[in-house]
N, C-alpha and C. Protein backbone atom coordinates (compact mmCIF):
# COMPACT_ATOMS: atom_id res chain seq x y z
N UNK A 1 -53.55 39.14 -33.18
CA UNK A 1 -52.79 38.00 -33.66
C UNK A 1 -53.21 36.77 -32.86
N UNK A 2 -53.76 35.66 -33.78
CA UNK A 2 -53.96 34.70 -33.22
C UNK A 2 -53.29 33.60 -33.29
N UNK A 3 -52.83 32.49 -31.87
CA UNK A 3 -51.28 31.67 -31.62
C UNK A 3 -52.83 30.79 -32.10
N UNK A 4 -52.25 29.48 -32.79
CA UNK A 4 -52.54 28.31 -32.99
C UNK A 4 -51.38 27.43 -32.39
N UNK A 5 -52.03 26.55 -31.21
CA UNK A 5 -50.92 25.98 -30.89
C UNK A 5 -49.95 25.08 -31.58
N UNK A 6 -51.08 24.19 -32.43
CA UNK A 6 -50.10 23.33 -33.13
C UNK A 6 -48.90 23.54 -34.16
N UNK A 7 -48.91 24.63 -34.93
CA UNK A 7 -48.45 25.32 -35.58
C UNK A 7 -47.31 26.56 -35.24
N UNK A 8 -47.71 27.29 -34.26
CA UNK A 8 -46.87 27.94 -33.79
C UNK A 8 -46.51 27.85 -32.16
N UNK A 9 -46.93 27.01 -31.47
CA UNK A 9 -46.08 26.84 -29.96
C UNK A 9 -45.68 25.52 -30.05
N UNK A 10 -46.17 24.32 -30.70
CA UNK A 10 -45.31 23.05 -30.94
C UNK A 10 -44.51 23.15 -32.09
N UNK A 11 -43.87 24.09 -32.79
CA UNK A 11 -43.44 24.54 -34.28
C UNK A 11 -42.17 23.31 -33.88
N UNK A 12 -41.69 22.39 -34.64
CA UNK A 12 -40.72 20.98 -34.57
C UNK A 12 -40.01 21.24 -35.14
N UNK A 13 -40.11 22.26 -36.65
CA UNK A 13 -38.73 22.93 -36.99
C UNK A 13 -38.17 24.07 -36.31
N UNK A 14 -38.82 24.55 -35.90
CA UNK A 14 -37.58 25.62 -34.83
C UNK A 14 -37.40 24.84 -33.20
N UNK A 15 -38.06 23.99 -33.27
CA UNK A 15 -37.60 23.11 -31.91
C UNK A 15 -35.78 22.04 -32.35
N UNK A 16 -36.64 21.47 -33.47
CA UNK A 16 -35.08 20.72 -33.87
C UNK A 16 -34.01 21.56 -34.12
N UNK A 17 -34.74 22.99 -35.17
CA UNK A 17 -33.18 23.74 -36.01
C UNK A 17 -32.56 23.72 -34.11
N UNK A 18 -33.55 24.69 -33.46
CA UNK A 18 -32.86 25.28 -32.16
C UNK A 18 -31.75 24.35 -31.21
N UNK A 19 -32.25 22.74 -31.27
CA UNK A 19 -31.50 21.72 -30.53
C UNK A 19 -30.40 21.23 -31.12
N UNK A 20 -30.42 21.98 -32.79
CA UNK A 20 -29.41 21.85 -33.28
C UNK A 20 -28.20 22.47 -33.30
N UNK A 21 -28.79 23.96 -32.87
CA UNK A 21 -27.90 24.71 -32.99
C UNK A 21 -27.20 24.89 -31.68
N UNK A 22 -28.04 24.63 -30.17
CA UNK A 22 -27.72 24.00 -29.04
C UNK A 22 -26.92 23.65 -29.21
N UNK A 23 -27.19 22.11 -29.46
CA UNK A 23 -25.75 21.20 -29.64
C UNK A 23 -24.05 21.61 -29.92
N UNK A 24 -24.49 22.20 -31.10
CA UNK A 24 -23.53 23.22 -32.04
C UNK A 24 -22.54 23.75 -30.80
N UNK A 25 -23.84 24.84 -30.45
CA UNK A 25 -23.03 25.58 -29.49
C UNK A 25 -22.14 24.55 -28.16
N UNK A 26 -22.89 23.93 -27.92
CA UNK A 26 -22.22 22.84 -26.69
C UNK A 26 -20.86 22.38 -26.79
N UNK A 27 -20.73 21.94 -28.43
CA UNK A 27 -19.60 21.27 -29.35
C UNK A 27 -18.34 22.53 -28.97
N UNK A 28 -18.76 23.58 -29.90
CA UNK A 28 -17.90 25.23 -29.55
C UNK A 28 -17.16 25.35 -28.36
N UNK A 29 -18.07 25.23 -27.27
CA UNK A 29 -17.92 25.46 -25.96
C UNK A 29 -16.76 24.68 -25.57
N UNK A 30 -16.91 23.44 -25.88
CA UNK A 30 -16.56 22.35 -25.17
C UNK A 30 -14.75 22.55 -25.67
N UNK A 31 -14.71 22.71 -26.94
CA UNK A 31 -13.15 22.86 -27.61
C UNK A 31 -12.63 23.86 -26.61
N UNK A 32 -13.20 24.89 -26.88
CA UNK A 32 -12.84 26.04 -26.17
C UNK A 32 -12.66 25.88 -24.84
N UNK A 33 -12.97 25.24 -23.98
CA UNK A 33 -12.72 24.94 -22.57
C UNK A 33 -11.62 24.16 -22.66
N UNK A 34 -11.62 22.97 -23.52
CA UNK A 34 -10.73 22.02 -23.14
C UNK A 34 -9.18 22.61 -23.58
N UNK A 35 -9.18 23.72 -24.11
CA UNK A 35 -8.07 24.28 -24.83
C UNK A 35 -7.21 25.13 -23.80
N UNK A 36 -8.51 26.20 -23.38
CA UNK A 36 -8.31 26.81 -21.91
C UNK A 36 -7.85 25.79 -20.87
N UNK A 37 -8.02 24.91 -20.49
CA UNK A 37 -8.25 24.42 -19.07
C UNK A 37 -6.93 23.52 -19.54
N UNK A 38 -6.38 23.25 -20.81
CA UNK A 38 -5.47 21.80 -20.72
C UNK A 38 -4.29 22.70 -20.78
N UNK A 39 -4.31 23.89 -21.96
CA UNK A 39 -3.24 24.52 -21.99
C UNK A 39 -2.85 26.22 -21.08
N UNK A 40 -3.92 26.70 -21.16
CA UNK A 40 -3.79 27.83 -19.89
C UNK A 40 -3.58 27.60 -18.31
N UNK A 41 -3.93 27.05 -18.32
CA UNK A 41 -4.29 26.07 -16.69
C UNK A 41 -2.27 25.75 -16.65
N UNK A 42 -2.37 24.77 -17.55
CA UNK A 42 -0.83 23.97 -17.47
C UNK A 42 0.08 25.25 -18.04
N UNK A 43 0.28 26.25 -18.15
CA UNK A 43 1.16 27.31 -18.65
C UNK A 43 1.35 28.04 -17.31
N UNK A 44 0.14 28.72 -16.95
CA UNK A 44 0.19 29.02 -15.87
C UNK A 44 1.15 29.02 -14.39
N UNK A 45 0.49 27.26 -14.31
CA UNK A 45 0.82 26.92 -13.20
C UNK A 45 2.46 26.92 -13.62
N UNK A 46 2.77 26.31 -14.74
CA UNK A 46 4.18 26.11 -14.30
C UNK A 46 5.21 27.51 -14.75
N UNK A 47 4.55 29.04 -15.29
CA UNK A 47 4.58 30.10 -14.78
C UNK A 47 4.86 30.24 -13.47
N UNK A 48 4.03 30.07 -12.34
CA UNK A 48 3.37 30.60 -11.39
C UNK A 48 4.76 29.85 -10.42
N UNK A 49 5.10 28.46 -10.88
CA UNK A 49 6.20 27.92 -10.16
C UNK A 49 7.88 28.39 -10.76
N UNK A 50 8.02 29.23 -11.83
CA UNK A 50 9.23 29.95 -12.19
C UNK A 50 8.99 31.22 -11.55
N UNK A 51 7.50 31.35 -11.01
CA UNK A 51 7.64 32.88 -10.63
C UNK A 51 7.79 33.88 -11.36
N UNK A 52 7.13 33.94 -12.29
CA UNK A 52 6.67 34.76 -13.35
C UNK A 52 5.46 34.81 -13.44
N UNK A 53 5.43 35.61 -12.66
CA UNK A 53 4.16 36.14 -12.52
C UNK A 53 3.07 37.09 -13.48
N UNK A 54 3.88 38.04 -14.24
CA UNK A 54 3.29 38.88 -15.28
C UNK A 54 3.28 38.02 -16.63
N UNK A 55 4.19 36.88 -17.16
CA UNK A 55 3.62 35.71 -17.96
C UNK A 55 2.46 35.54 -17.56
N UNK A 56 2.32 34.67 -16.03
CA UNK A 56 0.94 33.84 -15.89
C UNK A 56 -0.06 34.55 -15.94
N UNK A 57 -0.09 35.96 -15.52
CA UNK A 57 -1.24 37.00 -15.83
C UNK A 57 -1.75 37.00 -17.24
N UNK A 58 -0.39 37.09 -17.82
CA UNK A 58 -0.85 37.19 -19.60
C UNK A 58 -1.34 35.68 -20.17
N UNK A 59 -0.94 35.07 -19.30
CA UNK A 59 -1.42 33.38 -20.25
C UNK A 59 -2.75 33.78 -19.57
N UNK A 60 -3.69 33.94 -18.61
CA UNK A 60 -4.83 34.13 -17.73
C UNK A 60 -5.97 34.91 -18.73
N UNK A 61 -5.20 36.02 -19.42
CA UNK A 61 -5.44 36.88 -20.10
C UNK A 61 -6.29 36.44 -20.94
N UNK A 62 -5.07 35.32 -21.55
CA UNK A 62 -5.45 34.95 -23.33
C UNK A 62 -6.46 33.85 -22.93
N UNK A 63 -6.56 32.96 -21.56
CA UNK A 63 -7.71 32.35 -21.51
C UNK A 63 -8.77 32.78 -21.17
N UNK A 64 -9.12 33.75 -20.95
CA UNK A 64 -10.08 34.98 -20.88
C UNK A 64 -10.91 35.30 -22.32
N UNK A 65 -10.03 35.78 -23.12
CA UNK A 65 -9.93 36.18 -24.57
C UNK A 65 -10.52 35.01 -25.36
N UNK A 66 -10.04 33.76 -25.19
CA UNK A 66 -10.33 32.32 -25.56
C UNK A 66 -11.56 32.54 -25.60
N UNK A 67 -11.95 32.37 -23.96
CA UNK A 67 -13.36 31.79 -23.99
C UNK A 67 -14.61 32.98 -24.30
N UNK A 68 -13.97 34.51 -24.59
CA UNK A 68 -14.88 35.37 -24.97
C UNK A 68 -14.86 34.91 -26.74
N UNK A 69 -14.08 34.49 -27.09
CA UNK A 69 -14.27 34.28 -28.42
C UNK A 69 -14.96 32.99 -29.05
N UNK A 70 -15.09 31.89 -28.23
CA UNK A 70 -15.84 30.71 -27.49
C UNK A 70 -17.56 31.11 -28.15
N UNK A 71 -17.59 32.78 -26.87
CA UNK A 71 -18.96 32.93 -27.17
C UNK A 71 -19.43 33.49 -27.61
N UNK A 72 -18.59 34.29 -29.12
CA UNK A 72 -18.85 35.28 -29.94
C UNK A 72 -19.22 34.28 -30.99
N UNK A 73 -17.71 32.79 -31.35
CA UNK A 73 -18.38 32.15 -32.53
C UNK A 73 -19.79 31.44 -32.12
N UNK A 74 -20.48 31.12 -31.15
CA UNK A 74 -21.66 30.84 -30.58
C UNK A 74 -23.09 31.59 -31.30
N UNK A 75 -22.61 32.78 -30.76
CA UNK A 75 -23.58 33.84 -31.27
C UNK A 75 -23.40 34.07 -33.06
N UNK A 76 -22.32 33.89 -33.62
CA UNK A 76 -22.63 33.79 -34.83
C UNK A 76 -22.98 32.63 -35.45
N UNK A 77 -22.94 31.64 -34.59
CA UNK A 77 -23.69 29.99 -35.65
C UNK A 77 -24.65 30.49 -35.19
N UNK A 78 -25.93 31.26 -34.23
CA UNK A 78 -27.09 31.31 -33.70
C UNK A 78 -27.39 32.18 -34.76
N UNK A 79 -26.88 33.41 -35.63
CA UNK A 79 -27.17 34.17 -36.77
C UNK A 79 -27.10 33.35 -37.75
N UNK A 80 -26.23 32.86 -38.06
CA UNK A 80 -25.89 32.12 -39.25
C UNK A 80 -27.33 31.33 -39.14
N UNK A 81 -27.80 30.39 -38.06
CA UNK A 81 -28.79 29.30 -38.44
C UNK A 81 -29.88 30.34 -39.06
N UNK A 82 -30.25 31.55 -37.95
CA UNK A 82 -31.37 32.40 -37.94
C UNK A 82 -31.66 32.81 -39.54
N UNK A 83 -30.60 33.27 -40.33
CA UNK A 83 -30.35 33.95 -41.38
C UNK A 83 -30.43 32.46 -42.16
N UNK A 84 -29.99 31.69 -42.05
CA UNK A 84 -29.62 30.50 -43.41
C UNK A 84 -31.36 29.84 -43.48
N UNK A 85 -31.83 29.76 -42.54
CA UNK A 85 -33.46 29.06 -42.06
C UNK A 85 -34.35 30.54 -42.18
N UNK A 86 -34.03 31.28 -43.20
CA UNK A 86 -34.95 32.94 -43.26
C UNK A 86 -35.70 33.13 -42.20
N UNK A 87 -35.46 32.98 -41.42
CA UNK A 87 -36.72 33.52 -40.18
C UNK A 87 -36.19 34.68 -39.50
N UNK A 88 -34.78 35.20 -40.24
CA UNK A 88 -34.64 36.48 -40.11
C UNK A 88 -33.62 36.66 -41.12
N UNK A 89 -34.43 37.53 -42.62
CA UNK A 89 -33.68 37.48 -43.38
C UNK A 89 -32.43 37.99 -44.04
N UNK A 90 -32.16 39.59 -42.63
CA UNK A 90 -31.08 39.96 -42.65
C UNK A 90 -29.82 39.33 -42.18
N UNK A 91 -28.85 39.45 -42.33
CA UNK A 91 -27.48 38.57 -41.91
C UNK A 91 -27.37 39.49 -40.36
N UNK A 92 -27.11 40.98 -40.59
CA UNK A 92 -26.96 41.69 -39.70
C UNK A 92 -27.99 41.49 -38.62
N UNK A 93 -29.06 42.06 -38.59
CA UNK A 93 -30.42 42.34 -37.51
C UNK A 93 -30.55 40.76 -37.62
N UNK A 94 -29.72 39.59 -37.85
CA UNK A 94 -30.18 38.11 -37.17
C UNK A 94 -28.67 37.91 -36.42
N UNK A 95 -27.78 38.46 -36.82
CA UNK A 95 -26.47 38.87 -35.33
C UNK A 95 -27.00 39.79 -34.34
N UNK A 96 -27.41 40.49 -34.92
CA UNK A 96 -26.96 41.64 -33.01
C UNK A 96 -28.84 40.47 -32.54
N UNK A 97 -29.37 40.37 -33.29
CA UNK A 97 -30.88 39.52 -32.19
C UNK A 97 -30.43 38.45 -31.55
N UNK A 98 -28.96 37.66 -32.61
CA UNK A 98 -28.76 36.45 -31.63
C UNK A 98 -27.87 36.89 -30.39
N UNK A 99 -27.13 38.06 -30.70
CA UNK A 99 -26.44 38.58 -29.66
C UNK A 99 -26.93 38.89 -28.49
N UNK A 100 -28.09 39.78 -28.72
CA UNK A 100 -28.51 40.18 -27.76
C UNK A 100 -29.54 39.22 -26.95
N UNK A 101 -30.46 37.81 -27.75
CA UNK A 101 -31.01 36.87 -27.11
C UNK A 101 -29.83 36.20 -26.02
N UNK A 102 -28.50 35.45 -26.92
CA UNK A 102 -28.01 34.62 -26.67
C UNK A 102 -27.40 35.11 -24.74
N UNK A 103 -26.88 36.82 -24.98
CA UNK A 103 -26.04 37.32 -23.80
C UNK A 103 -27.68 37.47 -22.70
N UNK A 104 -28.74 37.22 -23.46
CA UNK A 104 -29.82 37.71 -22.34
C UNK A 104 -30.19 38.81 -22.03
N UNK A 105 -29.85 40.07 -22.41
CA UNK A 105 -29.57 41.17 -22.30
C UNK A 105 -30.93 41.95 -22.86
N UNK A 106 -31.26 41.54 -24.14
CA UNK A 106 -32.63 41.43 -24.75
C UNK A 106 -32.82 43.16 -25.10
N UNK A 107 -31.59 43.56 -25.66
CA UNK A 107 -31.41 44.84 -26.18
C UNK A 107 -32.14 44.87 -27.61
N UNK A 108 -32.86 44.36 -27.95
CA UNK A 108 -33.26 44.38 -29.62
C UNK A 108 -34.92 43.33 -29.33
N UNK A 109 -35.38 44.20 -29.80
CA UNK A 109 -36.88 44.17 -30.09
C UNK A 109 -37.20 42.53 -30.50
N UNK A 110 -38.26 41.41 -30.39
CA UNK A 110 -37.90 40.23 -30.97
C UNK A 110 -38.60 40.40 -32.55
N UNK A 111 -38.32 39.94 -33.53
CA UNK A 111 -38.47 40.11 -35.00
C UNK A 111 -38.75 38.82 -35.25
N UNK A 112 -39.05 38.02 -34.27
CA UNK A 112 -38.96 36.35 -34.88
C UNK A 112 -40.50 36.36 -35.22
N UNK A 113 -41.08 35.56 -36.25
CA UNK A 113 -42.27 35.65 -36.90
C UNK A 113 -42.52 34.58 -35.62
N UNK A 114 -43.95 34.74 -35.04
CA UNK A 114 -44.81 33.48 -33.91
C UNK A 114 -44.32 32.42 -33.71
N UNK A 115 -44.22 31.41 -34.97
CA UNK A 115 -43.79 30.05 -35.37
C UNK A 115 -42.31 29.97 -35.13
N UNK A 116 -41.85 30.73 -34.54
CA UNK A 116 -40.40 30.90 -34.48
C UNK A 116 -40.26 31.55 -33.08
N UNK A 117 -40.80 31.97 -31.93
CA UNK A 117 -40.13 32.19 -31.11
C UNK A 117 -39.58 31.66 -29.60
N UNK A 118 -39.88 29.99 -30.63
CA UNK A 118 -39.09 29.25 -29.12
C UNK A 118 -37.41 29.26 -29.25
N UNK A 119 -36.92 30.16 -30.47
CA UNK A 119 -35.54 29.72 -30.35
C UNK A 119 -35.22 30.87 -29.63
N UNK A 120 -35.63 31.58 -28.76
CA UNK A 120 -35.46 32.58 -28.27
C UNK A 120 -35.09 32.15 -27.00
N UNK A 121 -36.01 31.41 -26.67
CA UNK A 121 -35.73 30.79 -25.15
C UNK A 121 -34.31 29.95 -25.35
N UNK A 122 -34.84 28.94 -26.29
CA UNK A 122 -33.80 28.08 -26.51
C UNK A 122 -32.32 29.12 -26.64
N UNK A 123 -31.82 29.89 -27.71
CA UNK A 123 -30.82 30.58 -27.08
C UNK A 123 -30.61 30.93 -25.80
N UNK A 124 -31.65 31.91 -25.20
CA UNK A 124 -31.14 31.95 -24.00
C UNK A 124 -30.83 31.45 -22.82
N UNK A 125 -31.15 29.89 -23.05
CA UNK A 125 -30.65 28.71 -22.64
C UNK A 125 -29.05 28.61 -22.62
N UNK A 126 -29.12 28.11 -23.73
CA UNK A 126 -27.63 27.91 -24.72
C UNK A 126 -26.68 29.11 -23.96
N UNK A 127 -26.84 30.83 -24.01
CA UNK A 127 -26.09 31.42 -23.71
C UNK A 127 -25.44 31.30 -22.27
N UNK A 128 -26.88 31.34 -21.32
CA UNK A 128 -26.98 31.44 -19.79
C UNK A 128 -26.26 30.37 -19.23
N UNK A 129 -26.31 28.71 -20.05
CA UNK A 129 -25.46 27.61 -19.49
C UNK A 129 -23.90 27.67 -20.12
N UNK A 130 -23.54 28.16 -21.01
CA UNK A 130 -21.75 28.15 -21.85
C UNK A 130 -21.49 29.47 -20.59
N UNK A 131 -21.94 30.47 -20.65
CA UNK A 131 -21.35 31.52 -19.64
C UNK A 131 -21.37 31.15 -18.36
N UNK A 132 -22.30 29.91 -17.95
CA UNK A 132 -21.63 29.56 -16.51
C UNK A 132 -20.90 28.54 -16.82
N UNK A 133 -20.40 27.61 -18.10
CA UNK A 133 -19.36 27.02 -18.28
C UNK A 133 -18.58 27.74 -18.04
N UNK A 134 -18.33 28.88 -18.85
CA UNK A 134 -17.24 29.81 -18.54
C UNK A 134 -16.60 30.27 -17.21
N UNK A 135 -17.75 30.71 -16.76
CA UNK A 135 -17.16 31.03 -15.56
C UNK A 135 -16.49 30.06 -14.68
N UNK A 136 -17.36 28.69 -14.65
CA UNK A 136 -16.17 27.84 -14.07
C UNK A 136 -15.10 27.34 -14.23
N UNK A 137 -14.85 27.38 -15.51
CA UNK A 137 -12.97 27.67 -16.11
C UNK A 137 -12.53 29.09 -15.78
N UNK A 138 -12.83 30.26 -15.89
CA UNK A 138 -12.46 31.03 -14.90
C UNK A 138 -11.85 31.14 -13.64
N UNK A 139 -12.72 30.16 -13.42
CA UNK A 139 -12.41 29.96 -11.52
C UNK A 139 -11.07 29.23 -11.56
N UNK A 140 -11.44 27.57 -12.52
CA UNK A 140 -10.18 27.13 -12.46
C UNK A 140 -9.07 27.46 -12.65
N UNK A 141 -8.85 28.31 -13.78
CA UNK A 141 -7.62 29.39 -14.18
C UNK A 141 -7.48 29.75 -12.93
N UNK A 142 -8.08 30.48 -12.37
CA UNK A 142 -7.61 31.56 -11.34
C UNK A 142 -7.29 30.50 -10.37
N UNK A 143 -7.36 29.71 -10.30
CA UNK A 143 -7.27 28.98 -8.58
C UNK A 143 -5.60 28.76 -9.46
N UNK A 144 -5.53 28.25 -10.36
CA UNK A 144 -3.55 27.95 -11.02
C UNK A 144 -2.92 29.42 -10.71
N UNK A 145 -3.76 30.80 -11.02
CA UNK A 145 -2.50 31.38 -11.14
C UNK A 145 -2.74 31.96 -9.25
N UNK A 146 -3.39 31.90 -8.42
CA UNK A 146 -3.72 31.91 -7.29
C UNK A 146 -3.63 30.86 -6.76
N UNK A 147 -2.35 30.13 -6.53
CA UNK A 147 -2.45 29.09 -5.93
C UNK A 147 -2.49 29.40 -3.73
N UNK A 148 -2.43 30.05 -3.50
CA UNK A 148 -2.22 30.25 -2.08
C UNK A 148 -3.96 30.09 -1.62
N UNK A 149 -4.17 30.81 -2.82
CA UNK A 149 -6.26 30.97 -1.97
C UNK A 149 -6.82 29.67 -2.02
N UNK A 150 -6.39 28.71 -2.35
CA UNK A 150 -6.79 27.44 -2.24
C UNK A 150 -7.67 26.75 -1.14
């Protein structure tokens, strides 16, 4: 198999679809944090000051849950583009590929035709930076319902 660069390593439609779907994901992310962090955060804490403690665990919980669901709809706009732009024309085997690109994990063989496999990186971009978004709302949660470790 022979790469032609211009054609398949400068490919401008899977550079744009991919910065599009970036974005996308950024947009996702961003609700999802601000939802976590304005309303879990503030439940919490004023949990944590009635001293109810097994509430603030469970509000902790659901911002947990939030932001795993944050990066499930992620991984399905990354299928959805994959599948809607045929460069993988199953619906299914273009979920579990974005799944498994997006988490990094790289459990599934790549199926992307040449001209197509910078969105690979590009996901695993996209995934590797929202999951350390995540994690740093994590932290913040936890520092509300842990207020002593401060």
């Amino acid at each position: 198999m022979e790469v032609n660069a211009l054609q398949d390593v400068f490919n401008l439609q899977a550079f744009f679809m991919g910065c599009l779907v970036l974005i996308a994901c950024v947009l996702i992310q961003a609700i999802f944090v601000l939802l976590v962090v304005s309303k879990c955060k503030r439940a919490i804490t004023s949990l944590i000051g009635e001293h109810q403690n097994i509430s603030a665990h469970f509000i902790f919980i659901v911002g947990i849950v939030l932001l795993l669901t944050s990066h499930l709809c992620q991984i399905y706009v990354w299928g959805l583009a994959l599948n809607s732009y045929d460069v993988i024309p199953s619906l299914h085997k273009a979920m579990v590929y974005a799944g498994s690109t997006y988490t990094t994990v790289g459990f599934v063989s790549d199926p992307l035709p040449t001209q197509w496999q910078l969105l690979s990186v590009i996901m695993a971009v996209s995934g590797l930076f929202t999951f350390g978004w995540s994690t740093a709302v994590v932290f913040i949660i936890s520092q509300a319902l842990f207020p002593a470790e401060k």
